[in-house]
N, C-alpha and C. Protein backbone atom coordinates (compact mmCIF):
# COMPACT_ATOMS: atom_id res chain seq x y z
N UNK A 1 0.84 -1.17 0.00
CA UNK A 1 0.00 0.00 0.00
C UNK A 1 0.89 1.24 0.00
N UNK A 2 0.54 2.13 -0.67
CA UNK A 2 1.60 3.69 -0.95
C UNK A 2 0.37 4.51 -0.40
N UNK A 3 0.95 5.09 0.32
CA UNK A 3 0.29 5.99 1.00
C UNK A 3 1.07 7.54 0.45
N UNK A 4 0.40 8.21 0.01
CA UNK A 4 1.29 10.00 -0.19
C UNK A 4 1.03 10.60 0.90
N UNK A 5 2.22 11.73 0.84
CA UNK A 5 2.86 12.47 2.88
C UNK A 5 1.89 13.48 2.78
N UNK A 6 1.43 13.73 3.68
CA UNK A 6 0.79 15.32 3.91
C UNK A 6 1.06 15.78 4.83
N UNK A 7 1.35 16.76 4.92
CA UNK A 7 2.34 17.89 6.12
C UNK A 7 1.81 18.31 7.50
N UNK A 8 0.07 18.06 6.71
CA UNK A 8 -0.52 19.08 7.25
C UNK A 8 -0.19 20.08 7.74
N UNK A 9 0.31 21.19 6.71
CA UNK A 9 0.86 22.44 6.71
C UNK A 9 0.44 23.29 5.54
N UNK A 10 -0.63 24.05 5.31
CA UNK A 10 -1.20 24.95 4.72
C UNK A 10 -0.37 25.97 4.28
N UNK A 11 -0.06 26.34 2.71
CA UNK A 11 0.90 26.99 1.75
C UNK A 11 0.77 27.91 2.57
N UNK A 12 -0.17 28.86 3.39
CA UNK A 12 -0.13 29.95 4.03
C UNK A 12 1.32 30.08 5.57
N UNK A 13 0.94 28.37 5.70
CA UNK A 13 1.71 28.36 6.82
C UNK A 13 3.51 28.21 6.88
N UNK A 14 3.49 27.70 5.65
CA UNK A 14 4.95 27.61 5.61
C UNK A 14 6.09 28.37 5.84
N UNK A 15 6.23 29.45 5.59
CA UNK A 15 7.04 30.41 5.87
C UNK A 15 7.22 30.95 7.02
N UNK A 16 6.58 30.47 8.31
CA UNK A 16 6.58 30.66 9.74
C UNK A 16 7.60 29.76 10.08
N UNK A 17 7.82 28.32 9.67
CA UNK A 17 8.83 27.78 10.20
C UNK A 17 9.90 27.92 9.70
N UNK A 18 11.01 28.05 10.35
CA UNK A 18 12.46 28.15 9.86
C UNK A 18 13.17 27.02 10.34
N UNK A 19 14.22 26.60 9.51
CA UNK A 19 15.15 25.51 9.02
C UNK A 19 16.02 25.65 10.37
N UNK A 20 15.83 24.46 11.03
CA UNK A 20 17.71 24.85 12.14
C UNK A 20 17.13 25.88 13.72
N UNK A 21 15.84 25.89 14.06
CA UNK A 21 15.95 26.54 15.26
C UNK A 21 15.06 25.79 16.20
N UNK A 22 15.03 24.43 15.59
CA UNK A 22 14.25 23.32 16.78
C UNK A 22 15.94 23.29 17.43
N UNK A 23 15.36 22.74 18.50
CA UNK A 23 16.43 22.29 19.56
C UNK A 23 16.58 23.23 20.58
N UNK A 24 17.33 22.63 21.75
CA UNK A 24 17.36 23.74 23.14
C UNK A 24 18.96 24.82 21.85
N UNK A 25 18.76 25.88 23.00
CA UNK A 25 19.80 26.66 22.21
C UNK A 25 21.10 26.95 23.27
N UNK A 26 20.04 26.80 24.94
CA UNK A 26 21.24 27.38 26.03
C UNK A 26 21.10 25.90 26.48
N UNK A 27 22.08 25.05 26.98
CA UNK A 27 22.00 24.08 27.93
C UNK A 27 22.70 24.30 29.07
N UNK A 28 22.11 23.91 30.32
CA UNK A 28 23.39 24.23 31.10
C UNK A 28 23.46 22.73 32.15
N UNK A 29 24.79 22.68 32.71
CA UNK A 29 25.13 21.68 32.85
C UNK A 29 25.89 21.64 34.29
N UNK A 30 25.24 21.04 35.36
CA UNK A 30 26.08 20.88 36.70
C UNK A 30 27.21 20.21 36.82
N UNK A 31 28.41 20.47 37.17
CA UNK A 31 29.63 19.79 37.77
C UNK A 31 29.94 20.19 38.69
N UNK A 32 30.43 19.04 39.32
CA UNK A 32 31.08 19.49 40.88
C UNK A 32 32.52 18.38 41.24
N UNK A 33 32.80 17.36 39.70
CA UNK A 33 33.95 17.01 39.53
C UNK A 33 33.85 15.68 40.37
N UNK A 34 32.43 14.93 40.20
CA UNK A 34 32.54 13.49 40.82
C UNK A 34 32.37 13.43 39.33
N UNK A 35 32.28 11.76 39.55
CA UNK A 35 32.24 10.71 37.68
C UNK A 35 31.35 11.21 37.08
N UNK A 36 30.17 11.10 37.52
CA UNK A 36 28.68 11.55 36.38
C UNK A 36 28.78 12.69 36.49
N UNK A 37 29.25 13.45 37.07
CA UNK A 37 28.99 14.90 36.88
C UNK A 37 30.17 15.66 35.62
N UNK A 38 31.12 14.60 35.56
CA UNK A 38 31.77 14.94 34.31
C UNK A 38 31.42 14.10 33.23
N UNK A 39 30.74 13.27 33.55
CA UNK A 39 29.83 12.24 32.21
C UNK A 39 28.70 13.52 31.86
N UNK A 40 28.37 13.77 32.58
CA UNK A 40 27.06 14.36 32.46
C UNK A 40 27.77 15.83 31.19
N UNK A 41 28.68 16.46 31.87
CA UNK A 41 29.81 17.58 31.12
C UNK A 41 29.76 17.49 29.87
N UNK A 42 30.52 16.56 29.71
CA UNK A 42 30.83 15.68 28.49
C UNK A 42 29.46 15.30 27.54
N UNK A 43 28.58 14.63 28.23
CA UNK A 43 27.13 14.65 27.31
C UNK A 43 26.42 15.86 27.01
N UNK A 44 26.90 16.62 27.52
CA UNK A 44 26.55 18.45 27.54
C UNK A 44 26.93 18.83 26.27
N UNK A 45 28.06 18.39 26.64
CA UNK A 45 28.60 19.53 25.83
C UNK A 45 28.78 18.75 24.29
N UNK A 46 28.74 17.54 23.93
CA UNK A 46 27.76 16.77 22.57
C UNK A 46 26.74 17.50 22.28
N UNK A 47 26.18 17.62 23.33
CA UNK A 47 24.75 18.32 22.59
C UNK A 47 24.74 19.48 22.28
N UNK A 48 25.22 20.10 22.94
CA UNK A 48 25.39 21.98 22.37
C UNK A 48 26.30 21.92 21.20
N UNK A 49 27.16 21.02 21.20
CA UNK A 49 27.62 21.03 19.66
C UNK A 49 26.93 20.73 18.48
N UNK A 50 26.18 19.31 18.92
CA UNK A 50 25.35 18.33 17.81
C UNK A 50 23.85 19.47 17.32
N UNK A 51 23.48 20.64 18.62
CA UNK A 51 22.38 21.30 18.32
C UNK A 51 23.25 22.63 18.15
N UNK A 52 24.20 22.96 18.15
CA UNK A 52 24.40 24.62 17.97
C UNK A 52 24.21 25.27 19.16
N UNK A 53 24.28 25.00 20.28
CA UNK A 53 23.69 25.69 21.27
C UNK A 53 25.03 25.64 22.48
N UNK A 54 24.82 27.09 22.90
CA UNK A 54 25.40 27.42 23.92
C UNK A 54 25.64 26.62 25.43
N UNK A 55 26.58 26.32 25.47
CA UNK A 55 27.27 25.52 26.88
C UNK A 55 26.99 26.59 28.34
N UNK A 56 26.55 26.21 29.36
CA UNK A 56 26.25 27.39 30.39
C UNK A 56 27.00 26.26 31.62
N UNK A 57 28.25 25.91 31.72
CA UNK A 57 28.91 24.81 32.69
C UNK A 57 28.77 25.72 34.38
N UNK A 58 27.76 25.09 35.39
CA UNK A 58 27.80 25.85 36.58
C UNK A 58 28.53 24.85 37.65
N UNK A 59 29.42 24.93 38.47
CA UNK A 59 30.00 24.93 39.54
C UNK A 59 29.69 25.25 40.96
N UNK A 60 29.16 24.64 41.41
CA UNK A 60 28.40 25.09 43.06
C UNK A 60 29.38 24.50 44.19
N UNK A 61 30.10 25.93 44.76
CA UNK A 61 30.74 25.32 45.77
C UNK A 61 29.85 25.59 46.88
N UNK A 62 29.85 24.13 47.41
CA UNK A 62 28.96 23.71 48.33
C UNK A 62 29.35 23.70 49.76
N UNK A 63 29.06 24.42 50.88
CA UNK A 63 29.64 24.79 52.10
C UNK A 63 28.95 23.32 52.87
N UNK A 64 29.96 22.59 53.09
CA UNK A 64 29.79 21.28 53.85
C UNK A 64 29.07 21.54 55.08
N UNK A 65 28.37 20.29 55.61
CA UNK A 65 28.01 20.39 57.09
C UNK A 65 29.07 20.76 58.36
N UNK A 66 30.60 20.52 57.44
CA UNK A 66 31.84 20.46 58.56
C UNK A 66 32.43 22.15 58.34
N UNK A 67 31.58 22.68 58.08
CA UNK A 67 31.81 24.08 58.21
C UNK A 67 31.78 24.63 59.27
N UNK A 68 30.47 24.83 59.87
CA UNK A 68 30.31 24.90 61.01
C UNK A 68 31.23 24.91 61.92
N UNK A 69 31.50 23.26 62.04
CA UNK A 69 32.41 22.22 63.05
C UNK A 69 33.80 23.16 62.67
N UNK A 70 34.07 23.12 61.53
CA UNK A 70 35.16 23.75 61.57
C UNK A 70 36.01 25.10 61.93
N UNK A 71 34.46 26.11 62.84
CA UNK A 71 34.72 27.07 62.89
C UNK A 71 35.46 27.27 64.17
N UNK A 72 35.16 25.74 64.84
CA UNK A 72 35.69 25.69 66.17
C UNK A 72 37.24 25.27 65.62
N UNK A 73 37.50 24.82 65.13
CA UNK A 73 38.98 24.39 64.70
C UNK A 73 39.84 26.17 64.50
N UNK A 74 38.78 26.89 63.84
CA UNK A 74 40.04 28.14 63.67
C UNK A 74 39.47 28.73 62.40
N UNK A 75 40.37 29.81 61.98
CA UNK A 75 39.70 30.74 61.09
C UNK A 75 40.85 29.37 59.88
N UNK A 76 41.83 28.90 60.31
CA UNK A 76 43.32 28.33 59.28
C UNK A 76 41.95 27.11 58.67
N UNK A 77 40.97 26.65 59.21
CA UNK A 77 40.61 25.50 58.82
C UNK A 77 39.68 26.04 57.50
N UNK A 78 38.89 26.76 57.74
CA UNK A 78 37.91 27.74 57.11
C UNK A 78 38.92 28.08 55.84
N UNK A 79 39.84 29.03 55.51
CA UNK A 79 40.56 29.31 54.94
C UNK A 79 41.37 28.15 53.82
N UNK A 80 41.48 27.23 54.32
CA UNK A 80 41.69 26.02 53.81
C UNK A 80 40.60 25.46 53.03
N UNK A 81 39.26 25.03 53.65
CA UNK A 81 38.24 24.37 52.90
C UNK A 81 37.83 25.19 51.84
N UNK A 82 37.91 27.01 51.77
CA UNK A 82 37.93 27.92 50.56
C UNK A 82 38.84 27.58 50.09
N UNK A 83 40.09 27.76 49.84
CA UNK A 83 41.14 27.39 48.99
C UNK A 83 40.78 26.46 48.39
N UNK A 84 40.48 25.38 48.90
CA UNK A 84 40.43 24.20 48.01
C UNK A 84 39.67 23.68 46.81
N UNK A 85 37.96 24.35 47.63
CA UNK A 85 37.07 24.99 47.18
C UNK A 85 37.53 25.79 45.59
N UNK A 86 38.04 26.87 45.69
CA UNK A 86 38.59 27.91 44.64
C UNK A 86 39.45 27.09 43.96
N UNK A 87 40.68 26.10 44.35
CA UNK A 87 41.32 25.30 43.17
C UNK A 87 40.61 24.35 42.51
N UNK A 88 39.58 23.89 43.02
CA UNK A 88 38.72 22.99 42.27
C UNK A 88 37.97 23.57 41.42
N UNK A 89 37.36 24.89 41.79
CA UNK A 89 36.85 25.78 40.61
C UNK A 89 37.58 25.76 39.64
N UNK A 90 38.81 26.25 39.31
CA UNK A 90 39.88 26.95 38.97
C UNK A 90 39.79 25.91 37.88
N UNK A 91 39.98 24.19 38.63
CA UNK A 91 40.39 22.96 37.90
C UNK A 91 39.58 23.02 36.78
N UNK A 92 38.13 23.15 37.21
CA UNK A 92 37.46 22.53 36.79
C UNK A 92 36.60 23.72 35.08
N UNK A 93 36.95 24.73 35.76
CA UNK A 93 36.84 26.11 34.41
C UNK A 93 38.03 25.55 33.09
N UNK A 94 39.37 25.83 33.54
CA UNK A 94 40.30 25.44 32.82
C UNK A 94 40.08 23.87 31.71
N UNK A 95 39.46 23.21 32.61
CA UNK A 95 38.99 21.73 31.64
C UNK A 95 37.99 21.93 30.42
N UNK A 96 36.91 22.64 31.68
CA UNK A 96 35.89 23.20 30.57
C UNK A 96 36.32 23.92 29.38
N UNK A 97 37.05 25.10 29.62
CA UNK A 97 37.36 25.62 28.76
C UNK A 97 38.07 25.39 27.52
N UNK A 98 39.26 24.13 27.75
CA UNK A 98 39.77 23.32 26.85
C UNK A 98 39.08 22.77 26.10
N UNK A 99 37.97 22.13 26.89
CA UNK A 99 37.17 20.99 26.00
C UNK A 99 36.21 21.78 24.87
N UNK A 100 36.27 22.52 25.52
CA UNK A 100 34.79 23.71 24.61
C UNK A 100 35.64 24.20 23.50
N UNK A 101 36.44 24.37 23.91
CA UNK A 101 37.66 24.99 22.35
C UNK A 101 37.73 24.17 21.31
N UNK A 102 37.81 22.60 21.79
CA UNK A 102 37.95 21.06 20.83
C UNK A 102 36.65 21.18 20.38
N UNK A 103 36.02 21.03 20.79
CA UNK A 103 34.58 20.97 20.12
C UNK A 103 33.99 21.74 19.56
N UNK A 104 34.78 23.64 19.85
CA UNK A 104 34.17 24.34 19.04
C UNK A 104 32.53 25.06 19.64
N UNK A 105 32.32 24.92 21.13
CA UNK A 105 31.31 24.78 21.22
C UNK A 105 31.20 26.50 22.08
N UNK A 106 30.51 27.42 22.31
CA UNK A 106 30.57 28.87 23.34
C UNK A 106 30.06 28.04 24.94
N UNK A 107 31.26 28.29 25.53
CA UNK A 107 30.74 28.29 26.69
C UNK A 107 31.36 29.36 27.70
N UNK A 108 29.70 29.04 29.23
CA UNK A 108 30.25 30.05 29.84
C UNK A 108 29.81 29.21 31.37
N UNK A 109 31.24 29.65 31.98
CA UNK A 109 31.28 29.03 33.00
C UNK A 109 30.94 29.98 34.25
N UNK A 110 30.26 29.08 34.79
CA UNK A 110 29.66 30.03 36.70
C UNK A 110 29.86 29.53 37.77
N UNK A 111 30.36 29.99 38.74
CA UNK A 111 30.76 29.50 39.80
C UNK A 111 29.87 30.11 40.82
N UNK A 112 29.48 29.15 41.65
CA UNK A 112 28.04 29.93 42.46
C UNK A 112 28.51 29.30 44.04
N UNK A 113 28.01 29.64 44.61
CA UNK A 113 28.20 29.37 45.82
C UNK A 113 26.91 29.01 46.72
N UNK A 114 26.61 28.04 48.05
CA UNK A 114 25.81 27.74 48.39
C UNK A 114 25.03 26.28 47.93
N UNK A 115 23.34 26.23 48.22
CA UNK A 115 22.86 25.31 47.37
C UNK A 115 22.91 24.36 46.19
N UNK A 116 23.19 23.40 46.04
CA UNK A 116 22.92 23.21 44.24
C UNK A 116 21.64 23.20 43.70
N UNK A 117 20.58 22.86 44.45
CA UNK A 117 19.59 23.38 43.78
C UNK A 117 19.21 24.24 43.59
N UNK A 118 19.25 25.25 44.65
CA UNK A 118 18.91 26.74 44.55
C UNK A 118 19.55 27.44 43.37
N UNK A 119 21.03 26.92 43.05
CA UNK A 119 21.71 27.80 42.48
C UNK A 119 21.82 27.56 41.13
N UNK A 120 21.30 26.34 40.65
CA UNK A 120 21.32 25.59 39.53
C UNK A 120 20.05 25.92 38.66
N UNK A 121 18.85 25.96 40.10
CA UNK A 121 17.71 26.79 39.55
C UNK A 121 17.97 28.34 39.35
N UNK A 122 18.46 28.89 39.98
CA UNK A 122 18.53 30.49 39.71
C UNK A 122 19.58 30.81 38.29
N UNK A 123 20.14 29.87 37.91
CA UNK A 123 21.25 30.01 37.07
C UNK A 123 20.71 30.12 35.66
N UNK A 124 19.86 28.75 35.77
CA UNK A 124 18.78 27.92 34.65
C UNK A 124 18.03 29.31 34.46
N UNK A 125 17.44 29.81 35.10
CA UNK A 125 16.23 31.05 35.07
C UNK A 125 17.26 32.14 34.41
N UNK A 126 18.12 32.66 34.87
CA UNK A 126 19.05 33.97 34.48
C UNK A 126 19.73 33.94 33.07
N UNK A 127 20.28 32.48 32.84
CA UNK A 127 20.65 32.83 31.14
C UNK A 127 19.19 31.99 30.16
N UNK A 128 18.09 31.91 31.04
CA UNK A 128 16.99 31.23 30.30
C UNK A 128 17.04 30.08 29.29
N UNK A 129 17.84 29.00 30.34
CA UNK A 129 18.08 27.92 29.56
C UNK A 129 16.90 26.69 28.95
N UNK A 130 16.93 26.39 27.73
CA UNK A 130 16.46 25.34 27.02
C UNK A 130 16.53 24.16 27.98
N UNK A 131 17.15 23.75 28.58
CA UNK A 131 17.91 22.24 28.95
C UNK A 131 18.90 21.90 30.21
N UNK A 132 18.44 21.10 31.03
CA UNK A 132 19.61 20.92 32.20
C UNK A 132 19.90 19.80 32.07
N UNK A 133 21.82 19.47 32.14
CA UNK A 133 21.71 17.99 32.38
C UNK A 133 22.87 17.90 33.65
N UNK A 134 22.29 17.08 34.65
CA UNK A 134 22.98 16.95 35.47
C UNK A 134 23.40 15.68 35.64
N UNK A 135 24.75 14.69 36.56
CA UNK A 135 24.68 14.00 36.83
C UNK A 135 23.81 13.17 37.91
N UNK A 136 24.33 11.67 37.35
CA UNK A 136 23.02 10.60 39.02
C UNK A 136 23.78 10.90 40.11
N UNK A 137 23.02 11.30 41.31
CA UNK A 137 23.88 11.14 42.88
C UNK A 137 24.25 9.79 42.98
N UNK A 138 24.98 9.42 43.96
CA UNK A 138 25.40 8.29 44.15
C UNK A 138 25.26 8.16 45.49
N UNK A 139 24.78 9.41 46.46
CA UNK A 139 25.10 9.32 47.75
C UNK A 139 23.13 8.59 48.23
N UNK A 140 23.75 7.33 49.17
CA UNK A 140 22.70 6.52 49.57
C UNK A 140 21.17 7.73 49.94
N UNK A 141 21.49 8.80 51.12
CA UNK A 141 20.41 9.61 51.77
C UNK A 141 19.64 10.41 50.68
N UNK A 142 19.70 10.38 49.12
CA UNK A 142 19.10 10.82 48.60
C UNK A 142 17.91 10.06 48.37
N UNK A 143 17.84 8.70 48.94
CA UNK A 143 16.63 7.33 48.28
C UNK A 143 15.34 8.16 49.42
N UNK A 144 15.93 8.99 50.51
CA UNK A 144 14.87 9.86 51.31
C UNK A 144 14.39 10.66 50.96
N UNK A 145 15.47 11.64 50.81
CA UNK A 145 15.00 13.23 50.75
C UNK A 145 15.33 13.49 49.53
N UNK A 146 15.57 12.80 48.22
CA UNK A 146 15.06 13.46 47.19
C UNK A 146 16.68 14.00 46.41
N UNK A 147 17.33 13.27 45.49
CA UNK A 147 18.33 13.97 44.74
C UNK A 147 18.25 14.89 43.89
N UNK A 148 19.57 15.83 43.55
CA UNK A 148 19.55 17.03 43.03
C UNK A 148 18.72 17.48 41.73
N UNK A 149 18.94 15.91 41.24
CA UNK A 149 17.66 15.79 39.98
C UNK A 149 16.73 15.62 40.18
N UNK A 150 16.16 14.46 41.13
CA UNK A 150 14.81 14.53 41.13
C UNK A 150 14.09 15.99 41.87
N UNK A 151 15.01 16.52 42.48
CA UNK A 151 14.06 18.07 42.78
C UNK A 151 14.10 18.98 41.59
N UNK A 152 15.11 18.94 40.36
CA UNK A 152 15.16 19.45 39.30
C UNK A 152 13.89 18.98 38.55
N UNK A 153 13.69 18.20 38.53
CA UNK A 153 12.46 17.56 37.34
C UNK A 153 11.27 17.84 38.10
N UNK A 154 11.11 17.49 39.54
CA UNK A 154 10.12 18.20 40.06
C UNK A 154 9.62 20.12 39.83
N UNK A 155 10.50 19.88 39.68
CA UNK A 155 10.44 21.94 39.29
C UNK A 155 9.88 22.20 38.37
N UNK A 156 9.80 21.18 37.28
CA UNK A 156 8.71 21.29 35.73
C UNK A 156 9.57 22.68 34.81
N UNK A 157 10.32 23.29 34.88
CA UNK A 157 10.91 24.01 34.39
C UNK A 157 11.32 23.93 33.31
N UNK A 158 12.57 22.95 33.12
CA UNK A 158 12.90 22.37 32.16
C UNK A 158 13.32 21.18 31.66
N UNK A 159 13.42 20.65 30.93
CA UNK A 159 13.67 19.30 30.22
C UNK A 159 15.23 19.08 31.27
N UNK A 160 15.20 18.20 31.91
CA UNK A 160 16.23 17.81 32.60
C UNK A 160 16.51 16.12 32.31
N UNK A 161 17.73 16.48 31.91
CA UNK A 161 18.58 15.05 31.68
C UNK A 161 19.61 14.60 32.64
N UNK A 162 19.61 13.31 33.37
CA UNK A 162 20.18 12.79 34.27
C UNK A 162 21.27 11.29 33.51
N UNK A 163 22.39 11.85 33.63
CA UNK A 163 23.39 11.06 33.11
C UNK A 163 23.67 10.37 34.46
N UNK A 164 23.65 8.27 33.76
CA UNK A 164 24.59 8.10 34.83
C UNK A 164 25.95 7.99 35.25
């Protein structure tokens, strides 16, 4: 049986769509420099190439529970967990930035401080991204209260992709 295509697209309508502007255009992409979160990088940043679209790589340095604790240790301990904090940024821009050059792809890297959800959502909202892909947690207490993705997808915001 031959069946002929119909578009269902009315000669009037054609000229509204343009060639090449399906797809997300901003993606942005969580790392914090465990495995999936540079799987996740890496699948990012495929896609902003494979679609044309802008790389938005965010970085959340995350103030541990041993912050606190550590304030009793001294201002040297504090000072330390920033440092380290800041070279891992540092690490982790410089990679990005290499890789985005190979591929050819615009990216822009953010370093936020605090939350990852909070900041991943406020980030997503500010360069009005198409697309989030983050990595899977691995840490057991999320099977409770809910991992960084599944509160991302709960948010209905945007198309969120979870690499494992």
């Amino acid at each position: 049986m031959i069946c002929s295509y119909n578009s269902a697209v009315t000669d009037a309508e054609r000229g509204a769509f343009e060639l090449g502007t399906d797809g997300p255009k901003v993606i942005l992409v969580g790392v914090d420099d465990s495995v999936t979160s540079l799987r996740a990088g890496a699948y990012a940043a495929g896609l902003a190439r494979r679609q044309g679209a802008r790389l938005v790589c965010v970085f959340v340095e995350q103030i541990s529970a041993m912050y606190g604790a550590a304030a009793g240790a001294g201002a040297g301990a504090i000072a330390a967990q920033d440092q380290a904090l800041q070279e891992t940024a540092a690490d982790m821009r410089q990679r990005a930035e290499e890789y985005a050059e190979i591929l050819g792809v615009p990216l822009t890297f953010v370093v936020a401080h605090g939350d990852p959800y909070t900041e991943l959502r406020r980030v997503a909202d500010e360069v009005r991204a198409d697309a989030v892909v983050v990595g899977a947690s691995a840490k057991a207490g999320h099977r409770w209260v809910g991992s960084l993705a599944v509160r991302l997808v709960k948010a209905g915001r945007w198309p969120v992709t979870v690499v494992p």
